[in-house]
Protein backbone atom coordinates (compact mmCIF):
# COMPACT_ATOMS: atom_id res chain seq x y z
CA UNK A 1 104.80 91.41 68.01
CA UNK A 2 105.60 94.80 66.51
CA UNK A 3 102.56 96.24 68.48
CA UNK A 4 103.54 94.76 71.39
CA UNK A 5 106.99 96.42 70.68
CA UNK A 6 105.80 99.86 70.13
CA UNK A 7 103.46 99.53 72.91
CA UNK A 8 106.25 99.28 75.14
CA UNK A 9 108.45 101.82 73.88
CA UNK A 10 105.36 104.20 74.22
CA UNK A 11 104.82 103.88 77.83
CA UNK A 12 108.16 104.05 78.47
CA UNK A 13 108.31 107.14 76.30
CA UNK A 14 104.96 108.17 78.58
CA UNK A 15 106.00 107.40 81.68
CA UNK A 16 109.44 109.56 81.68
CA UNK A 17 108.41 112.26 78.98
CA UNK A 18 104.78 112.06 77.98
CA UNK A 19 103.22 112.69 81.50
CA UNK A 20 105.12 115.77 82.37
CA UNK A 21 104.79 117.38 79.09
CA UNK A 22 100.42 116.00 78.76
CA UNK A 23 100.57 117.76 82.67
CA UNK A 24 102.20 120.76 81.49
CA UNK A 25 100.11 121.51 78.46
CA UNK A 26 96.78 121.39 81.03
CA UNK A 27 98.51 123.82 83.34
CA UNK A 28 99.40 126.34 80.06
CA UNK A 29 95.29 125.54 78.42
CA UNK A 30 93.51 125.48 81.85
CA UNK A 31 95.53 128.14 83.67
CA UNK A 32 97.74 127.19 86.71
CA UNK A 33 96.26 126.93 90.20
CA UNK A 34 97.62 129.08 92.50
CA UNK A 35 98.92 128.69 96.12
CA UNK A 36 97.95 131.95 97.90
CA UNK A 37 100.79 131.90 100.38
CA UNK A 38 101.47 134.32 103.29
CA UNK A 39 103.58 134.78 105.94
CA UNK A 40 102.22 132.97 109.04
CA UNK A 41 103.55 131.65 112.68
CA UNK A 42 101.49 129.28 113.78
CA UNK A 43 102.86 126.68 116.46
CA UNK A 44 104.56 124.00 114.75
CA UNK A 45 106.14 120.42 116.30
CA UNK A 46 109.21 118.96 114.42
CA UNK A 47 108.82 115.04 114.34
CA UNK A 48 112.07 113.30 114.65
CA UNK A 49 112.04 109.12 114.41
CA UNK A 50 115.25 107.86 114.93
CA UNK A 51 117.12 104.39 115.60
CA UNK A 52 120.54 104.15 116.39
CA UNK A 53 121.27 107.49 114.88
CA UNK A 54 124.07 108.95 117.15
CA UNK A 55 126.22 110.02 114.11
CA UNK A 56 123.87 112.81 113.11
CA UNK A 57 121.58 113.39 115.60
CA UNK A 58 122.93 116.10 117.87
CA UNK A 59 123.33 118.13 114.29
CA UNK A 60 120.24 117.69 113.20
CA UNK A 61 118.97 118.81 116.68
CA UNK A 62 121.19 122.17 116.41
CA UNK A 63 119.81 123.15 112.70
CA UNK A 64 116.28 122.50 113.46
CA UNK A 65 117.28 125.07 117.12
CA UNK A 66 118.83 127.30 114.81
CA UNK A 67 116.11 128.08 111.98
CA UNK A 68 114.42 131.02 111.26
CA UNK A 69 111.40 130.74 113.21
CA UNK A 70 109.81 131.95 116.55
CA UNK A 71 111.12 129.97 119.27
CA UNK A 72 108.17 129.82 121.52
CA UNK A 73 105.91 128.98 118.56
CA UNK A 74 108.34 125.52 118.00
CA UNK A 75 108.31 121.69 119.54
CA UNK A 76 111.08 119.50 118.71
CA UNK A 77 110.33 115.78 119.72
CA UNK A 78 112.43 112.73 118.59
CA UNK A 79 111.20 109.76 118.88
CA UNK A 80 113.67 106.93 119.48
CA UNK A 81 113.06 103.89 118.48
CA UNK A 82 114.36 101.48 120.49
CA UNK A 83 118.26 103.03 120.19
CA UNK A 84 120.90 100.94 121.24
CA UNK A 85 123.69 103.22 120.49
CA UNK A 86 123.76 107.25 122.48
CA UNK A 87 121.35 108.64 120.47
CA UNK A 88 119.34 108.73 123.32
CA UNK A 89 121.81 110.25 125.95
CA UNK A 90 122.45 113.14 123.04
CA UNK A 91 118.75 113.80 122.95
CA UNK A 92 118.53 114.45 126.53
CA UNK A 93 121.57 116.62 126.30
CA UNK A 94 118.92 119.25 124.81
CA UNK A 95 115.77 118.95 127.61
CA UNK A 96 117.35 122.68 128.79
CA UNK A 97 116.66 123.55 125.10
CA UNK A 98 113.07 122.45 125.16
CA UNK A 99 114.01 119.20 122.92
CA UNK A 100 112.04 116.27 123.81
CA UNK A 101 112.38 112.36 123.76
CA UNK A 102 109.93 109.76 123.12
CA UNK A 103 111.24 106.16 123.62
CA UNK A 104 109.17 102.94 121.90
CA UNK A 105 110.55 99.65 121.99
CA UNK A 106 111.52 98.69 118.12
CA UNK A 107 108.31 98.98 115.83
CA UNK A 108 109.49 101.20 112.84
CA UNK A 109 109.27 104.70 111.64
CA UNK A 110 105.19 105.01 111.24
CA UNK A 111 104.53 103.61 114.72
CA UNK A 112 107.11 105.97 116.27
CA UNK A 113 104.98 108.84 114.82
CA UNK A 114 102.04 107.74 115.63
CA UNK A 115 103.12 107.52 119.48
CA UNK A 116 104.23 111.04 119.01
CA UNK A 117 101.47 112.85 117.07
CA UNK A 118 99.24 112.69 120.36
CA UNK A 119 102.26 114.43 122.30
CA UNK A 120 102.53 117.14 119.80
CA UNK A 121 101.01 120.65 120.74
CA UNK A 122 101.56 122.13 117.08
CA UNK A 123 98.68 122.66 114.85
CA UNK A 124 101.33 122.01 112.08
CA UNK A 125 103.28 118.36 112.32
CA UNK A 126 107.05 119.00 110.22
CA UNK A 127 108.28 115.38 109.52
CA UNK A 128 112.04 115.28 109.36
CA UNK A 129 114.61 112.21 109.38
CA UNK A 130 117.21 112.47 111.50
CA UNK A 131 119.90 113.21 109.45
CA UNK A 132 117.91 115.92 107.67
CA UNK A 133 119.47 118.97 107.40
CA UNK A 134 117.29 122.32 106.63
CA UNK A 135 118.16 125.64 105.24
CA UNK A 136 117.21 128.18 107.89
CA UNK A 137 114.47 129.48 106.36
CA UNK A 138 112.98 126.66 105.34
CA UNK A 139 110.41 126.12 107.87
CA UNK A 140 108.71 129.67 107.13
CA UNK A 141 108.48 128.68 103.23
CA UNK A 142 106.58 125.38 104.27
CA UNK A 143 104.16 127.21 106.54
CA UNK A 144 103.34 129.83 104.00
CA UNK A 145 101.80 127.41 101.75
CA UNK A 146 99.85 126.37 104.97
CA UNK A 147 98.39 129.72 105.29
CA UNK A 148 96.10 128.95 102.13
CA UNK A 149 93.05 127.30 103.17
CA UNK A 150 92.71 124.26 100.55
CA UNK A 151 96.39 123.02 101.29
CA UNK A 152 96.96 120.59 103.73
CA UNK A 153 100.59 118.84 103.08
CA UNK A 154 103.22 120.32 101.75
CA UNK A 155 107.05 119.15 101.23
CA UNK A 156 110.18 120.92 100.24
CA UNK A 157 112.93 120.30 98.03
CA UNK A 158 115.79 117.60 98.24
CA UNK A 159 119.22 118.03 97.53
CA UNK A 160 121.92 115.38 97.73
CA UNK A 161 125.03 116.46 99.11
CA UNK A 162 128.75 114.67 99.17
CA UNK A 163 130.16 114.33 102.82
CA UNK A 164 131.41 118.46 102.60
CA UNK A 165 128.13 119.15 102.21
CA UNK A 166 128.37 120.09 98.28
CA UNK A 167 125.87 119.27 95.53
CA UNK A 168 126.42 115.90 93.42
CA UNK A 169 125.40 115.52 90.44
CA UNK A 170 125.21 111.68 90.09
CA UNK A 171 122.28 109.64 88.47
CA UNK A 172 120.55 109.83 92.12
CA UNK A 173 120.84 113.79 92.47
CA UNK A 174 119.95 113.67 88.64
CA UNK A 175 116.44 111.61 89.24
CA UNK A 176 116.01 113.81 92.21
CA UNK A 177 115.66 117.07 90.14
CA UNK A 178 113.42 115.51 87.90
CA UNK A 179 111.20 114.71 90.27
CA UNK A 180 111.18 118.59 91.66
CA UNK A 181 110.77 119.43 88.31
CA UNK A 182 107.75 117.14 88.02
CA UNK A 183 106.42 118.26 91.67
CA UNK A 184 106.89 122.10 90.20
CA UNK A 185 104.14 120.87 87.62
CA UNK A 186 101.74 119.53 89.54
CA UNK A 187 101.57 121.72 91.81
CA UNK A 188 100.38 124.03 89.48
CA UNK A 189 97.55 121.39 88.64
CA UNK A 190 96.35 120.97 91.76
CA UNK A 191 97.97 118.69 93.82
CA UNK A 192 101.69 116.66 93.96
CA UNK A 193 101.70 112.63 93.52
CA UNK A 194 105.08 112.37 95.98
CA UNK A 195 106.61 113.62 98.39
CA UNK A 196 109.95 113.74 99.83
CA UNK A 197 109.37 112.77 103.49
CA UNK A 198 112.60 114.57 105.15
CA UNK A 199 110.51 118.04 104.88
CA UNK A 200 106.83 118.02 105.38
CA UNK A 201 104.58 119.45 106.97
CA UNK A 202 100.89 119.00 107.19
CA UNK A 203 98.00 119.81 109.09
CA UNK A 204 97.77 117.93 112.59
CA UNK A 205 93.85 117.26 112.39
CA UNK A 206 94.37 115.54 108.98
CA UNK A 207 96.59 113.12 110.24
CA UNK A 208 95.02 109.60 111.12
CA UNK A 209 97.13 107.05 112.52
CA UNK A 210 98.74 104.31 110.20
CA UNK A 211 99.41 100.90 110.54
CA UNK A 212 102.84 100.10 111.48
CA UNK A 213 103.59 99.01 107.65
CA UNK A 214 102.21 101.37 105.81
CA UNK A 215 104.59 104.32 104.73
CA UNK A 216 104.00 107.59 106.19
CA UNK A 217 105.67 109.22 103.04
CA UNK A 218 103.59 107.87 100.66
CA UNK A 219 99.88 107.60 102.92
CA UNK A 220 99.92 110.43 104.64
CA UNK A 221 99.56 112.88 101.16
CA UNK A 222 96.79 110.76 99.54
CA UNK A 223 94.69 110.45 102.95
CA UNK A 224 95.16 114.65 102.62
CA UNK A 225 93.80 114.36 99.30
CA UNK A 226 91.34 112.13 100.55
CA UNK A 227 90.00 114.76 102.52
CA UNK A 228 89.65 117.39 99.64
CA UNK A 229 92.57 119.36 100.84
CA UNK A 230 95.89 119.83 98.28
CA UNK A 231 99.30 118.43 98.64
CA UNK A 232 101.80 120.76 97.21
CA UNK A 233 105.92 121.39 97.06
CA UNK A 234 107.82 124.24 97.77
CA UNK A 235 110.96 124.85 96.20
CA UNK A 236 112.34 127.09 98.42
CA UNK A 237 112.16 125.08 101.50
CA UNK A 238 115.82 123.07 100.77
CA UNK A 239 116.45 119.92 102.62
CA UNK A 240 120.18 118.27 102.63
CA UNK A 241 120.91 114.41 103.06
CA UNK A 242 124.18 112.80 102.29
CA UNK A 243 123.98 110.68 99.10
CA UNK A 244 124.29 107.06 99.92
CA UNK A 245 128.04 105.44 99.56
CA UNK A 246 127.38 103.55 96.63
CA UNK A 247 125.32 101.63 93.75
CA UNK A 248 124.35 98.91 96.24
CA UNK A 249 123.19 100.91 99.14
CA UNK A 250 121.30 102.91 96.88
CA UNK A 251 119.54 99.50 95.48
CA UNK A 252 118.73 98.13 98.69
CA UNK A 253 117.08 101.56 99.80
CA UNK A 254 115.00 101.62 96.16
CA UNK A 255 113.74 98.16 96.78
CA UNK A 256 112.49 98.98 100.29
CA UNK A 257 111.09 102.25 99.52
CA UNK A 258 109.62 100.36 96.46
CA UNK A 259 108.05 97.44 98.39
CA UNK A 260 106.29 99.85 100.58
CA UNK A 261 105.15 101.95 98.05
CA UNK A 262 103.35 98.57 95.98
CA UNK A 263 101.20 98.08 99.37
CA UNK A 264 100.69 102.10 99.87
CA UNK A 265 98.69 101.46 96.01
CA UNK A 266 97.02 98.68 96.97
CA UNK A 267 95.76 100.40 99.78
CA UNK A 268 94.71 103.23 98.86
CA UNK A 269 93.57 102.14 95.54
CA UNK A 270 90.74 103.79 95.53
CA UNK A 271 92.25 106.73 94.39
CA UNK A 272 92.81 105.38 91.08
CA UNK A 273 89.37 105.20 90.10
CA UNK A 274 88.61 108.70 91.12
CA UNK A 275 88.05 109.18 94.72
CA UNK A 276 90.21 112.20 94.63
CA UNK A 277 89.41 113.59 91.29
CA UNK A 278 89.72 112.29 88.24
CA UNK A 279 92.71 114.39 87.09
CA UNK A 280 94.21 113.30 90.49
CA UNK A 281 93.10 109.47 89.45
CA UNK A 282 95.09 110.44 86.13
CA UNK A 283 98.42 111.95 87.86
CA UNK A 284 98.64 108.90 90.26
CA UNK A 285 98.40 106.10 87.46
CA UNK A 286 100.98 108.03 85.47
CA UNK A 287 103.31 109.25 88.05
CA UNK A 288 102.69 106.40 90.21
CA UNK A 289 101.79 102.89 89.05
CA UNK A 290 102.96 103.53 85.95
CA UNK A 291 106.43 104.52 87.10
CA UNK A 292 106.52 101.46 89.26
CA UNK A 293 106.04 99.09 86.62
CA UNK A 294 107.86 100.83 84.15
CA UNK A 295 110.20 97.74 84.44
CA UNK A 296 107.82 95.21 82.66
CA UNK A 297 107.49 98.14 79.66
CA UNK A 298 111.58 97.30 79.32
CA UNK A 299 111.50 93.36 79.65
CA UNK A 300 108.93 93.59 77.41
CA UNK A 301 110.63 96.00 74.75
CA UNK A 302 113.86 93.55 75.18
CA UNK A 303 111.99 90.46 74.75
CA UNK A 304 109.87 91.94 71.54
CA UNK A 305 112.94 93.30 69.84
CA UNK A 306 114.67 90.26 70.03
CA UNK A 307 112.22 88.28 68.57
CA UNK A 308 111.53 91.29 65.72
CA UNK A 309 115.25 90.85 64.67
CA UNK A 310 114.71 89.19 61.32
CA UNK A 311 112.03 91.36 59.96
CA UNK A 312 113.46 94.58 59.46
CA UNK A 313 116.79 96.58 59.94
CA UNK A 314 115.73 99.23 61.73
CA UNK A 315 115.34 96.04 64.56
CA UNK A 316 118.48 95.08 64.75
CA UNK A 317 119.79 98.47 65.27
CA UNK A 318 117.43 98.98 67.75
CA UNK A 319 118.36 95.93 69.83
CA UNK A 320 121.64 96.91 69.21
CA UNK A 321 121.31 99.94 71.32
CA UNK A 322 119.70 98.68 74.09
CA UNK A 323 122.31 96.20 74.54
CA UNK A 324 124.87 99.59 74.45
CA UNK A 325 122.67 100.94 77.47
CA UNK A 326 122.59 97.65 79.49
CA UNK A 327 126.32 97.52 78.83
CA UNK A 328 126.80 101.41 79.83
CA UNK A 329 124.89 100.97 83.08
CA UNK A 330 127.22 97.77 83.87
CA UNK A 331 130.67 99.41 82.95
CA UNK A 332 129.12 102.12 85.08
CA UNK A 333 128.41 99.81 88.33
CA UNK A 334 132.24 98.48 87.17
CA UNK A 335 133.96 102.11 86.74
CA UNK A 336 132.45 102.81 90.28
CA UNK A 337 134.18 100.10 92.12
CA UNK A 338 137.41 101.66 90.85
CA UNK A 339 136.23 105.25 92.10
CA UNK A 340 136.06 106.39 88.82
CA UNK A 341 132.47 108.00 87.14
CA UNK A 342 131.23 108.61 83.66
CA UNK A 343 128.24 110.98 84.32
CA UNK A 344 126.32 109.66 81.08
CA UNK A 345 127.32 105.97 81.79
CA UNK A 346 126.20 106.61 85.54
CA UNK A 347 122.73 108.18 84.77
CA UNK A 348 121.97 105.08 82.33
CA UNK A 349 122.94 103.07 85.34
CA UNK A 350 120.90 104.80 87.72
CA UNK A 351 117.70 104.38 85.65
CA UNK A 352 118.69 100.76 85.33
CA UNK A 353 118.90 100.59 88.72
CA UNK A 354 116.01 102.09 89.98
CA UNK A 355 113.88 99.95 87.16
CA UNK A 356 115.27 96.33 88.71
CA UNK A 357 115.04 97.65 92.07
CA UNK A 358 110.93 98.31 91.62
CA UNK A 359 110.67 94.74 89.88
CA UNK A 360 112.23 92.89 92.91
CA UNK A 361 110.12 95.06 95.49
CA UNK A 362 106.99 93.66 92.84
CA UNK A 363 107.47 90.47 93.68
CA UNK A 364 108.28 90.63 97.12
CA UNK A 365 104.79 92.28 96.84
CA UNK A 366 103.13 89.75 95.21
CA UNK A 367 104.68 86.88 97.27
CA UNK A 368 102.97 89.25 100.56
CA UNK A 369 106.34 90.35 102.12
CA UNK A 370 106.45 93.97 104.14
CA UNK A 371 108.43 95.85 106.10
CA UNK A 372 108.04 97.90 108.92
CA UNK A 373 111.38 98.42 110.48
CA UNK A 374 114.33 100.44 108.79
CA UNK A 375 117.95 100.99 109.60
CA UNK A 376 119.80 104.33 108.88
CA UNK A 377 120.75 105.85 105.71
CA UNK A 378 124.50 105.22 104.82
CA UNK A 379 125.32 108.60 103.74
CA UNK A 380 128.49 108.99 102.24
C-alpha cells in the first residue's frame, strides 16, 4: 500500500510539476526550436459561431473591424446557430461593413464551422467565440508565426477579465497562466498540446471537416500535427473573455469541455503511440491524459493514506493535510457565496474543482454520453 501511495503522489507531483520542468530541461540540452516569424498579410476570414449571443455580439463585431490589419485582406463571417434572440438582426446591421451571416438550424459549434469553412475566401481561418475580445494587434502576431513554413495552427494568449474589463487573479485566471506558461515551453519543443480556441488561426487547406461532436479546439491542432506541420502559441496575440460568475458555472463548463476532450483522445488516439512523434506521443500523455485523470492519482492518494494511518507518523500527518486542503477548497466554495475570497483558499478550490469536474466528464465518457450543442458563456 505504501507503493501504491507514493505512486500516486508521484504522478500528481508529475503531472503539475514534473512535465514542465522534464520539458524544459530538453528545450535547455537539445536547444529550443525556433519560430522564424515575419511580418505577413495574407487574406484572412474571422470565424464567428454564435447562439443566442445578442449581449456581446455587436462588440465583438466592432473589435474584430477595428484591429490592426488590412481591411481588404479581412472576412468576418458569423455563423448563427439557430439564434432565437437579435443576434441575428445585429449581424446584419454590419452587411455595409462587409460582415457576413451564416444561419444553420441548431447543430453546435463544430457543424457551424464546418458550414462556414467552404464560404471562407482566406487562406488563413481565425477562430474566435463571440464574446472574444482581441487586442488590436493581435491578428498580425498570429499571422507572423504563419509566415514560417512548418507551422500550421497557432493560438494566442487568454486573459480573464472582471466585467470592467480588468485582470482577475482567481484560481481560474491562476490555471490559465500556467497553462501559457506551459504553452511558452512547448513551443520551444516543437509543438503545443492545447489550445485556447477564442484565438486561432490555422491554415485553411489543413482543415478537414469534423463530426458534429468532436471539439474543434481540441481536433483541429492534433489533425495539424497529423499532417507534420507545428502547432504553436503566441504570447503576444492577447484575447479577453469575462470570467464566469461563479464556482458552479465554472464546473459545469469544466465538465463539458472535459467530456469532449475524453472522446477528442479516444479519437485521435493514435497519437499516443507515436503517429506524431514520439516526443509529441510523450507531451500528449503528460499534458493530456495524464492531466485528465489526474483525479484517480488523488482518490487514490486519499484512499492509500487512510489505510497507511497506523504504520507510521509521518501518515497521519500527511492525511492530516489533505483533509486541510479538502476543507480549504470547501470554506472557499462557502466564503464565495458570501462574496468574500481567500486567494490561497480559492486556488486550492479551483484545483479541486477542475479535478472532480474531469472525473464526472470520465464517466459520462465511459457510460457513451456527448455533446454537441453549447449555450453561452456566463461571463461575469
Amino acid at each position: 500500500m505504501e507503493i501504491v501511495f507514493w505512486l500516486a503522489i508521484a504522478a500528481i507531483f508529475y503531472v503539475y510539476i514534473g512535465y514542465p520542468c522534464c520539458a524544459s530541461l530538453i528545450v535547455i540540452f537539445r536547444g529550443p526550436r525556433i519560430v522564424r516569424k515575419k511580418a505577413w498579410t495574407p487574406r484572412v476570414t474571422i470565424l464567428i459561431a454564435a447562439y443566442n449571443e445578442e449581449r456581446d455580439i455587436a462588440k465583438t463585431i466592432e473589435n474584430k473591424l477595428a484591429l490592426e490589419y488590412p481591411a481588404d485582406c479581412l472576412e468576418i463571417i458569423v455563423i448563427s446557430d439557430g439564434s432565437t434572440d437579435r443576434t441575428d438582426e445585429i449581424v446584419l446591421s454590419y452587411r455595409d461593413k462587409g460582415v457576413r451571416l451564416l444561419r444553420q438550424e441548431r447543430a453546435g459549434k463544430t457543424a457551424a464551422l464546418n458550414a462556414a469553412i467552404g464560404e471562407a475566401g482566406g487562406e488563413i481561418i481565425v477562430f474566435s467565440d463571440a464574446n472574444s475580445i482581441y487586442s488590436r494587434d493581435a491578428l498580425q502576431h498570429l499571422v507572423s508565426n504563419l509566415a514560417a513554413e512548418d507551422v500550421g495552427y497557432v493560438t494566442g494568449k487568454m486573459v480573464y477579465t472582471d466585467a470592467a474589463g480588468n485582470p482577475v487573479g482567481d484560481g481560474c485566471s491562476a490555471y490559465m497562466r500556467y497553462e501559457n506558461f506551459l504553452r511558452s515551453i512547448e513551443t520551444r519543443l516543437g509543438s503545443i498540446v492545447g489550445v485556447d480556441g477564442g484565438i486561432d488561426a490555422m491554415r485553411k487547406k489543413l482543415y478537414s471537416p469534423l463530426r458534429p461532436d468532436m471539439l474543434p479546439d481540441f481536433v483541429l491542432p492534433l489533425r495539424v500535427i497529423e499532417q507534420g506541420y507545428r502547432v504553436v502559441y503566441e504570447p503576444r496575440a492577447v484575447l479577453k473573455e469575462q470570467s464566469l460568475e461563479s464556482s458552479a458555472d465554472e464546473y459545469g463548463m469544466r465538465v463539458r469541455v472535459c467530456l469532449r476532450s475524453w472522446w477528442a483522445i479516444f479519437q485521435m488516439r493514435h497519437l499516443l503511440w507515436g503517429k506524431g512523434g514520439l516526443l509529441f506521443a510523450w507531451q500528449f500523455w503528460s499534458h493530456k491524459v495524464l492531466r485528465y485523470s489526474c483525479f484517480l492519482f488523488f482518490v487514490i492518494a486519499y484512499v492509500a493514506n487512510g489505510l497507511l494511518l497506523a504504520t507510521h507518523w509521518l501518515y497521519g500527518i500527511l492525511f492530516i493535510l489533505q483533509n486541510l486542503g479538502y476543507l480549504g477548497a470547501w470554506l472557499a466554495y462557502e466564503f464565495e457565496k458570501q462574496g468574500r475570497s481567500v486567494p490561497l483558499l480559492y486556488y486550492i478550490q479551483y484545483i479541486v474543482l477542475i479535478n472532480v469536474a474531469s472525473g464526472q466528464a470520465f464517466f459520462r465518457f465511459l457510460s457513451g454520453r456527448k455533446l454537441t450543442l453549447w449555450t453561452p458563456r456566463k461571463g461575469g
